[in-house]
N, C-alpha and C. Protein backbone atom coordinates (compact mmCIF):
# COMPACT_ATOMS: atom_id res chain seq x y z
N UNK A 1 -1.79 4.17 -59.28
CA UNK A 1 -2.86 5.13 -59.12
C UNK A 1 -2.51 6.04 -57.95
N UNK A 2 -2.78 7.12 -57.80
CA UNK A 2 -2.23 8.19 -57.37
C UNK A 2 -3.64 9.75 -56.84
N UNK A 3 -3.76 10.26 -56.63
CA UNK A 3 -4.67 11.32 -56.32
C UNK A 3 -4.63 12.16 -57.74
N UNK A 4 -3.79 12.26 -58.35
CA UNK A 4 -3.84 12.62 -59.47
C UNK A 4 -4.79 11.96 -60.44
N UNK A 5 -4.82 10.48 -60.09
CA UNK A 5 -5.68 9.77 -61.15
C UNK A 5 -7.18 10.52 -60.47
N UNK A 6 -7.62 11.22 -59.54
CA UNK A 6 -9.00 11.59 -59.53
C UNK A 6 -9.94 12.33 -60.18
N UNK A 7 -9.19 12.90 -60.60
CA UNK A 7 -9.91 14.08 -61.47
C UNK A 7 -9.81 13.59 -62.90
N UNK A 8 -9.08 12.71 -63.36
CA UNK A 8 -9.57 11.72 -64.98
C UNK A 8 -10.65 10.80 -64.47
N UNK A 9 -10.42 10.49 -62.95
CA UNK A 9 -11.67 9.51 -63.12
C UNK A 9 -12.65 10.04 -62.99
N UNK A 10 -13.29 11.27 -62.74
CA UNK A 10 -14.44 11.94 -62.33
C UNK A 10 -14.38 12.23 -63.79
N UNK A 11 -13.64 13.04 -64.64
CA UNK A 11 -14.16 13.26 -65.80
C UNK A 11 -14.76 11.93 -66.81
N UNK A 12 -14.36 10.56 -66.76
CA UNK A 12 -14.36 9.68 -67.72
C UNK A 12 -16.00 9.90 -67.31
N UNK A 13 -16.32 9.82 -66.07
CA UNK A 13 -18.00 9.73 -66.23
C UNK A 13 -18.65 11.10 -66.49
N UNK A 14 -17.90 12.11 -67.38
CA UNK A 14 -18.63 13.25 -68.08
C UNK A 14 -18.50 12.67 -69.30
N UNK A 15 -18.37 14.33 -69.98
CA UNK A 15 -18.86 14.11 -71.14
C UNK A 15 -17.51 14.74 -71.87
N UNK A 16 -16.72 15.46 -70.64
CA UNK A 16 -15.64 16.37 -70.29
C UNK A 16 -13.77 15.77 -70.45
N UNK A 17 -14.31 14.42 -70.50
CA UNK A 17 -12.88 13.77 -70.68
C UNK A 17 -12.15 14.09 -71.56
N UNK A 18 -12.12 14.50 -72.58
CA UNK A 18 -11.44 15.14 -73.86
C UNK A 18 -10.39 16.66 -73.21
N UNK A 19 -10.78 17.04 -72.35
CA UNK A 19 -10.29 17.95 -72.11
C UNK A 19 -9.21 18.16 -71.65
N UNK A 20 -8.61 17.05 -70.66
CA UNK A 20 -7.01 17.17 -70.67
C UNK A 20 -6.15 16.67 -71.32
N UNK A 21 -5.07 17.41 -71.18
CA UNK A 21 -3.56 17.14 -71.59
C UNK A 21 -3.33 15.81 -71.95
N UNK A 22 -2.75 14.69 -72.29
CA UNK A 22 -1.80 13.83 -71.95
C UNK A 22 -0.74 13.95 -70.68
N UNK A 23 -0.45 14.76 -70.84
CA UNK A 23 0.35 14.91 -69.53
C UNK A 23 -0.54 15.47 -68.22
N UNK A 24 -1.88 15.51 -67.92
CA UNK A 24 -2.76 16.10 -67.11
C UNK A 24 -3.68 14.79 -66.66
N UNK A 25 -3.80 13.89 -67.79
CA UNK A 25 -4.32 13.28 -67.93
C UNK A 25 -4.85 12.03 -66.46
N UNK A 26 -2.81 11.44 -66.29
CA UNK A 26 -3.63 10.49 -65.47
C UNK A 26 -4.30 9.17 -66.02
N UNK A 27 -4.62 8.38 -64.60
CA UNK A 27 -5.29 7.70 -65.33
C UNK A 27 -6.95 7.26 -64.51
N UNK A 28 -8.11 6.96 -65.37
CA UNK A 28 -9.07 6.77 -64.28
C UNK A 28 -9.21 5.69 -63.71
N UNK A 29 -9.44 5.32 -62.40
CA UNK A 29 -9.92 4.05 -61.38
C UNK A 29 -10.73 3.39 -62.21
N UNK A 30 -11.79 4.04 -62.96
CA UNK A 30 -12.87 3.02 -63.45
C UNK A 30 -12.24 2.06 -64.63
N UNK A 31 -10.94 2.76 -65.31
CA UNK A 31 -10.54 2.03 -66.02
C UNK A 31 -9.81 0.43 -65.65
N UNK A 32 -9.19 0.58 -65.10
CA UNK A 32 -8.70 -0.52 -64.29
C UNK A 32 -8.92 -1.71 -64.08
N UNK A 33 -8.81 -2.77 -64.01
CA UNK A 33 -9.72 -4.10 -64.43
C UNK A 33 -8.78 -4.65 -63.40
N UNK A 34 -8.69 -4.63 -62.12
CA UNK A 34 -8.26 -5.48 -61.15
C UNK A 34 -8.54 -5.96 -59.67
N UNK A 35 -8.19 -6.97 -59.47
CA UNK A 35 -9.37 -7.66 -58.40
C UNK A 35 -8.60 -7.47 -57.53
N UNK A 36 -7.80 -6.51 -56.75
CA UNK A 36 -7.38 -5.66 -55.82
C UNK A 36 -7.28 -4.58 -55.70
N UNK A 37 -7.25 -3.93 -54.82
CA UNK A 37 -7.05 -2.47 -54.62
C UNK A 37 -6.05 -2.27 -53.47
N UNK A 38 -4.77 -0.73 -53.90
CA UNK A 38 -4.14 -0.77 -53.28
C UNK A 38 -3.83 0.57 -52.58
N UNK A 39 -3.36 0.40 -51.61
CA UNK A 39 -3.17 1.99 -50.56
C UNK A 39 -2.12 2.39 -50.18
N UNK A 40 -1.89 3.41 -49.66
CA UNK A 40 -0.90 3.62 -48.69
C UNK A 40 -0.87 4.19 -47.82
N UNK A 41 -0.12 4.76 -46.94
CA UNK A 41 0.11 5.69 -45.44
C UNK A 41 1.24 6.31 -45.81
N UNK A 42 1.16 7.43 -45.23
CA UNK A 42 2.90 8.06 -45.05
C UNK A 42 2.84 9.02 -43.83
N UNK A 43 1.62 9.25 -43.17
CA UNK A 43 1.77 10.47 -42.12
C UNK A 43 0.03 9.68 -41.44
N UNK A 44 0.53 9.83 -39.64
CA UNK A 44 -0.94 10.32 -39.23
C UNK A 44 -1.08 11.16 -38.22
N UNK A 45 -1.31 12.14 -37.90
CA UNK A 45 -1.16 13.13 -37.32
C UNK A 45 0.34 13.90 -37.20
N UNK A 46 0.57 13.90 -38.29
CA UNK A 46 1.80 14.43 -37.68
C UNK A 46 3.03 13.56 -37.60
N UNK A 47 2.73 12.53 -37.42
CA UNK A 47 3.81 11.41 -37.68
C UNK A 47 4.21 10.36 -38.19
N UNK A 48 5.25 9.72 -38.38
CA UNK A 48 5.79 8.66 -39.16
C UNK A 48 5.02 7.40 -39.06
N UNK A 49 4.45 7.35 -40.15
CA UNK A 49 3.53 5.77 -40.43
C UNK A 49 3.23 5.66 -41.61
N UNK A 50 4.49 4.76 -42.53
CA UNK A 50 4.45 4.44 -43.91
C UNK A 50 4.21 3.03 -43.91
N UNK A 51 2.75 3.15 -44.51
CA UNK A 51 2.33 1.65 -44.99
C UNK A 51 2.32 1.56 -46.09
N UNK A 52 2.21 0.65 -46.77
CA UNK A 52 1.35 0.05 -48.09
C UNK A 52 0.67 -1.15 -47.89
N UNK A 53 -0.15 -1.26 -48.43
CA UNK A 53 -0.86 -2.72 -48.92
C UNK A 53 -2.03 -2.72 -49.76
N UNK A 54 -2.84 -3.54 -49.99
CA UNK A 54 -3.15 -4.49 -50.83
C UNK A 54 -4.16 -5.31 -50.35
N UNK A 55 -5.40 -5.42 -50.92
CA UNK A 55 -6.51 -5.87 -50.94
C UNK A 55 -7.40 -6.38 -51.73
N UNK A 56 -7.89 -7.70 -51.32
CA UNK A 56 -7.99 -8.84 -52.37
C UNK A 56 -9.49 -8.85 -51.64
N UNK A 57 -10.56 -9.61 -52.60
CA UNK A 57 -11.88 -10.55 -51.85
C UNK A 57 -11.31 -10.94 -50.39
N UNK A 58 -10.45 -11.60 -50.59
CA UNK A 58 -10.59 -12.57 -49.05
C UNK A 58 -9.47 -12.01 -47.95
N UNK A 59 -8.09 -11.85 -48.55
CA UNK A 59 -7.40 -11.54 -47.90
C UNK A 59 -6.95 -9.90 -48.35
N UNK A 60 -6.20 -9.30 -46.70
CA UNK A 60 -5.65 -8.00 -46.89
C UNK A 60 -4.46 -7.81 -46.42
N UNK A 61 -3.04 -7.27 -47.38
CA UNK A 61 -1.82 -7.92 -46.49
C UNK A 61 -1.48 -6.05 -46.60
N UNK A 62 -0.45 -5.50 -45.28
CA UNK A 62 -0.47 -4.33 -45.32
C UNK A 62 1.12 -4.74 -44.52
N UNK A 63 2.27 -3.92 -45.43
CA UNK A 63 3.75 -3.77 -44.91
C UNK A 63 4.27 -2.47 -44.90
N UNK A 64 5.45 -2.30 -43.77
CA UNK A 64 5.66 -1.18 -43.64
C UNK A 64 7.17 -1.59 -44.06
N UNK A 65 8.59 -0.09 -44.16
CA UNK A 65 9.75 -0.41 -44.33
C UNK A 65 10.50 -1.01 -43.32
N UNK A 66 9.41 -1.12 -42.21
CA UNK A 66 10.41 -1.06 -40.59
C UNK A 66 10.16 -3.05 -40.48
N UNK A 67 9.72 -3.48 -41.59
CA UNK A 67 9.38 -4.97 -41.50
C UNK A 67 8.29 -5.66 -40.70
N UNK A 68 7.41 -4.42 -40.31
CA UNK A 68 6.33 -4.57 -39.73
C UNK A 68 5.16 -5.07 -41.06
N UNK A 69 4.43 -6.46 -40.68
CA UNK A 69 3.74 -7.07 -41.97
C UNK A 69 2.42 -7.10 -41.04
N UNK A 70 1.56 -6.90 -41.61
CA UNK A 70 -0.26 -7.66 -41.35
C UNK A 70 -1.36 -8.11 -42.46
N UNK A 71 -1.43 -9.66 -41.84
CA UNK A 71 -1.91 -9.73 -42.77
C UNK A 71 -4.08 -10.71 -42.39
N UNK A 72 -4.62 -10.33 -42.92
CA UNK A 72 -5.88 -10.57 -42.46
C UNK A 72 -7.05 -11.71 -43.26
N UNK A 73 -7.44 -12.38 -42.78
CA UNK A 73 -7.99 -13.21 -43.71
C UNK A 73 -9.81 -12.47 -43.42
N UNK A 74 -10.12 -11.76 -44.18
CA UNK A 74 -11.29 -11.13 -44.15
C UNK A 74 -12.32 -11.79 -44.32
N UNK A 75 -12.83 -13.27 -44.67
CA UNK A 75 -13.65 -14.15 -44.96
C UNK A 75 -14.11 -14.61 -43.53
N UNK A 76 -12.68 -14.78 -42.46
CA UNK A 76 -12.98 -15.07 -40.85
C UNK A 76 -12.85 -14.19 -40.28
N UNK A 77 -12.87 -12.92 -40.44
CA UNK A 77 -12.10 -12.07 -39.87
C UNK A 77 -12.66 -10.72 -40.07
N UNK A 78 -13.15 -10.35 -40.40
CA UNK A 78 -13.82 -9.50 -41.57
C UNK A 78 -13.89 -7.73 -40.78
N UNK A 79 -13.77 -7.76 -39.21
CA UNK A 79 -13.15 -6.58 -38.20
C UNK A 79 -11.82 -6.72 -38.50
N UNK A 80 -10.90 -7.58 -38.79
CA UNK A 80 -9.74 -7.47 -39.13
C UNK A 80 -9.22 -7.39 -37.78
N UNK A 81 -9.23 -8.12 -36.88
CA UNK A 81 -8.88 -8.06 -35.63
C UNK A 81 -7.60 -9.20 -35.45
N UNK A 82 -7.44 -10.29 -36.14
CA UNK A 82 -6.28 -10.85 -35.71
C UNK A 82 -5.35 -11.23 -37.19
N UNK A 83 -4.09 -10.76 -36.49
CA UNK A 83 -2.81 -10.47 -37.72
C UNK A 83 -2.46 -11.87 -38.03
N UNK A 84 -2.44 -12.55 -39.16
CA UNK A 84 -2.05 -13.88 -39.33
C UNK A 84 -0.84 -13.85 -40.10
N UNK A 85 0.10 -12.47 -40.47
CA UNK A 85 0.78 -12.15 -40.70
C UNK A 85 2.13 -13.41 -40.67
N UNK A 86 2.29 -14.09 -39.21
CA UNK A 86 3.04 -15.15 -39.16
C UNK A 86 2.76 -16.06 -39.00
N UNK A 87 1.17 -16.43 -39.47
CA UNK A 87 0.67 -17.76 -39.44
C UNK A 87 1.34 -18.86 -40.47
N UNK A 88 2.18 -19.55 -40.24
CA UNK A 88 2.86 -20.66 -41.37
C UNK A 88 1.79 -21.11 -42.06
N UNK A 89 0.42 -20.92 -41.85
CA UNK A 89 -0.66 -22.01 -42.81
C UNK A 89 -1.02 -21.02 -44.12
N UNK A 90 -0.79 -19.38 -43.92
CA UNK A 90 -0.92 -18.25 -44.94
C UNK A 90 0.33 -18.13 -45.31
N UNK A 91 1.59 -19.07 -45.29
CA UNK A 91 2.89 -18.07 -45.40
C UNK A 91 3.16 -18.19 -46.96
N UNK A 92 2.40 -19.16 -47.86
CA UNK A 92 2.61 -18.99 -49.26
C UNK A 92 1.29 -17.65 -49.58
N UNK A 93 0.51 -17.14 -49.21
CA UNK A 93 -0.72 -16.28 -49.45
C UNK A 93 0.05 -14.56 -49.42
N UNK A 94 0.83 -14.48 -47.82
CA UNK A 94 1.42 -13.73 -47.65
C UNK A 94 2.89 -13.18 -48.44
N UNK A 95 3.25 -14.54 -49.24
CA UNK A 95 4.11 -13.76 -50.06
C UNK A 95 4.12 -13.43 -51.57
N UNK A 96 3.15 -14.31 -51.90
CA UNK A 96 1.72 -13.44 -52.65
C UNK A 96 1.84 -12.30 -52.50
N UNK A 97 0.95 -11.93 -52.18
CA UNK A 97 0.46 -10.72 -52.00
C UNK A 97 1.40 -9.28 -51.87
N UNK A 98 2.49 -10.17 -51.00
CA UNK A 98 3.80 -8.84 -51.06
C UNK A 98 4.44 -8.65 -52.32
N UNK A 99 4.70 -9.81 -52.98
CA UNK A 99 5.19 -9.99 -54.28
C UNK A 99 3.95 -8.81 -55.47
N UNK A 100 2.95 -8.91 -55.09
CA UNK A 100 1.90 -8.25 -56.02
C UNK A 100 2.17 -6.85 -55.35
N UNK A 101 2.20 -6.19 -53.97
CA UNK A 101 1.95 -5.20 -53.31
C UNK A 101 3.36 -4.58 -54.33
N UNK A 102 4.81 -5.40 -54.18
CA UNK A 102 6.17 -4.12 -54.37
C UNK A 102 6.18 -4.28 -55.86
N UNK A 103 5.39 -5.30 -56.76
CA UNK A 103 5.06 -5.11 -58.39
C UNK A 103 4.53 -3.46 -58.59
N UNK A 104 3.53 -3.40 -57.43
CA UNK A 104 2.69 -2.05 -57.87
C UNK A 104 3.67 -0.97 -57.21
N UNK A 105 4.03 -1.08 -56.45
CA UNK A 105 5.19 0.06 -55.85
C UNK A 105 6.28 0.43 -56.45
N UNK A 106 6.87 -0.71 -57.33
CA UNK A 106 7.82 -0.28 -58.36
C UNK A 106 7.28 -0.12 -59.39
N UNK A 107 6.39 0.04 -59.77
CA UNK A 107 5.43 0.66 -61.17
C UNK A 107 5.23 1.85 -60.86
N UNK A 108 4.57 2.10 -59.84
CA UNK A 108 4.23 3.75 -59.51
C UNK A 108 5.24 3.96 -59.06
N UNK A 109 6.84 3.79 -58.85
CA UNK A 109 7.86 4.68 -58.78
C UNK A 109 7.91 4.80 -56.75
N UNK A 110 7.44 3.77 -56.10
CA UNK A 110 7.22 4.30 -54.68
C UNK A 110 8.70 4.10 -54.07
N UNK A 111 8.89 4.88 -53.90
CA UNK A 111 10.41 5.34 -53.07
C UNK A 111 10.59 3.81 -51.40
N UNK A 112 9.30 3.67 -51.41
CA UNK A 112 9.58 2.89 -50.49
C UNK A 112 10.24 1.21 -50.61
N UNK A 113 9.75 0.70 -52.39
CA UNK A 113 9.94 -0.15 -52.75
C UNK A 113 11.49 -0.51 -52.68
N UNK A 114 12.28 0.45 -52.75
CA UNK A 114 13.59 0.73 -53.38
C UNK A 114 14.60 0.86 -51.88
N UNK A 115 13.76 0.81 -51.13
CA UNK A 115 14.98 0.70 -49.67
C UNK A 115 15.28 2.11 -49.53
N UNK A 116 16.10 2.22 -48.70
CA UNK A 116 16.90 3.14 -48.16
C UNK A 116 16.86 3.63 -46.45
N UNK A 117 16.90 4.64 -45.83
CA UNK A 117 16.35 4.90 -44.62
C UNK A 117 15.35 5.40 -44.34
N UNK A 118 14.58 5.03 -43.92
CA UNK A 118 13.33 5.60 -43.02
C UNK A 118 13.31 6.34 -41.65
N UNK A 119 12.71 7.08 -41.21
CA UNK A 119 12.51 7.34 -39.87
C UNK A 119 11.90 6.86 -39.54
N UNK A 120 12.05 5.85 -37.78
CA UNK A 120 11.66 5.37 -36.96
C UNK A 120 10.10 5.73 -37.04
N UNK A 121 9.25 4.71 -36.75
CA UNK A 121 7.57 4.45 -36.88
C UNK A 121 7.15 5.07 -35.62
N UNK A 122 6.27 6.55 -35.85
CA UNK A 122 6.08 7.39 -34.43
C UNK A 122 7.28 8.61 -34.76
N UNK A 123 7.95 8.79 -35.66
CA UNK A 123 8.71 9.94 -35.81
C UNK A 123 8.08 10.91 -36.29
N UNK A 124 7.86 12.22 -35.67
CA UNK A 124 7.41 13.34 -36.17
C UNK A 124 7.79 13.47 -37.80
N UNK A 125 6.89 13.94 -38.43
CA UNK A 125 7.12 14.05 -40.08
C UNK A 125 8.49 15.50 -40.47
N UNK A 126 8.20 15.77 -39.37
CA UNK A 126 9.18 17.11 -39.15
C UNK A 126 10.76 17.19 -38.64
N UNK A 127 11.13 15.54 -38.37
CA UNK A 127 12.37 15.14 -37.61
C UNK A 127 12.59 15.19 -35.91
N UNK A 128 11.79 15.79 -35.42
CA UNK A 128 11.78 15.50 -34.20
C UNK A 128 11.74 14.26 -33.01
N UNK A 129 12.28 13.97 -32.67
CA UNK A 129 13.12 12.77 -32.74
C UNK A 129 11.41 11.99 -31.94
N UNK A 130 10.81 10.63 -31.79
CA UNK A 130 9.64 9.89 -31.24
C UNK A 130 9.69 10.49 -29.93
N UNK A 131 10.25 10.36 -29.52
CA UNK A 131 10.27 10.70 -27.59
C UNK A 131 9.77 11.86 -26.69
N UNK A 132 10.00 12.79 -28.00
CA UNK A 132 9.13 14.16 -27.98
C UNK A 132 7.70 14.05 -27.84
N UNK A 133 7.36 14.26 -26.85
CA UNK A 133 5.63 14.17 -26.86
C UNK A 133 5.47 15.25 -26.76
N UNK A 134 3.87 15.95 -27.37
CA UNK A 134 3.11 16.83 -26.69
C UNK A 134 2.66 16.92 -25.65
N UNK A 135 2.81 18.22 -24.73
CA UNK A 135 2.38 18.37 -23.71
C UNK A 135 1.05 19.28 -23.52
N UNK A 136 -0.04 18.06 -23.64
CA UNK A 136 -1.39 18.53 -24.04
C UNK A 136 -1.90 19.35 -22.13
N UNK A 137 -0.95 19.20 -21.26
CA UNK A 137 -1.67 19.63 -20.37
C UNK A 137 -0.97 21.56 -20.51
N UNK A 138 -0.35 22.04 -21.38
CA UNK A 138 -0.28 23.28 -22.10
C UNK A 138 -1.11 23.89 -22.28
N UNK A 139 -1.71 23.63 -23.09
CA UNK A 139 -3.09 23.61 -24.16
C UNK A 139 -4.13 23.83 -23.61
N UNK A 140 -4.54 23.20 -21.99
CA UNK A 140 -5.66 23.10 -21.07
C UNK A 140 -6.28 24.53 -20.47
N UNK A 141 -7.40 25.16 -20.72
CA UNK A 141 -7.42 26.40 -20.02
C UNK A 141 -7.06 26.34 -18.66
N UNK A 142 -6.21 27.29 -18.26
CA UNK A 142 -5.87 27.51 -16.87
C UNK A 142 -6.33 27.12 -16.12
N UNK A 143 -8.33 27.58 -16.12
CA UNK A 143 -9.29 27.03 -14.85
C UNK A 143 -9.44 25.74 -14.56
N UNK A 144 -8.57 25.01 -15.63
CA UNK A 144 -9.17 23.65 -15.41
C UNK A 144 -7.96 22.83 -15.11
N UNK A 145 -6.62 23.21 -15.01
CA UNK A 145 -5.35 22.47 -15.01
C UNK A 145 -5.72 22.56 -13.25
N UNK A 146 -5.08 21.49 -12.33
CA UNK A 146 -5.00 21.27 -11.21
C UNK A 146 -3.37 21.25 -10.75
């Protein structure tokens, strides 16, 4: 599922669904019959932060390419405040769930499933290398920089 699937799913609840393509088509959320839901990341402000994961009733496991894993037991946890990611008592749950997360990533074709190189986590989306910060005291009206 994709942003593309939005606009079939808004139509399935018209009357209007008939109206696209096959190839326009897509597919809708409501159709879907599964007891997870899944996401991703690729940018936040401006910079390098590719996640995916995967969300179940109880648990939520979220991996990046850089081997960064989290994983949350939402039943105790439910702020999602502590990563049990390397808890040995979840480590059959956690590979679960990754096993289900790169099923759906190699179905939808996600480039991330498939390896290759990434830029460093905090890399400008633009190549500029992490270390580069903004210099927000630029930006500051004059009267107020000291």
């Amino acid at each position: 599922m994709g942003f593309r699937d939005l606009f079939p799913t808004l139509l399935a609840e018209s009357d209007a669904a008939g109206l696209l393509t096959p190839e326009e088509a897509g597919r809708s959320f409501d159709a879907t019959a599964h007891d997870h839901a899944t996401y991703g990341y690729d940018a936040y402000q401006g910079r390098q932060f590719k996640f995916r994961g995967i969300r179940e009733a109880r648990y939520k496991y979220a991996w990046s390419p850089h081997d960064l894993e989290e994983l949350y037991d939402l039943e105790t946890d439910p702020q999602e405040r502590i990563n049990r990611a390397e808890d040995p008592a979840l480590k059959a749950e956690k590979a679960r769930l990754k096993t289900r997360l790169f099923d759906w990533m190699q179905a939808e074709g996600d480039a991330l499933a498939f390896g290759g190189y990434h830029l460093p986590v905090g890399s400008y989306i633009d190549g500029r290398p992490a270390q580069e910060q903004h210099d927000h005291q630029q930006h500051l009206n004059p009267a107020l920089k000291q």
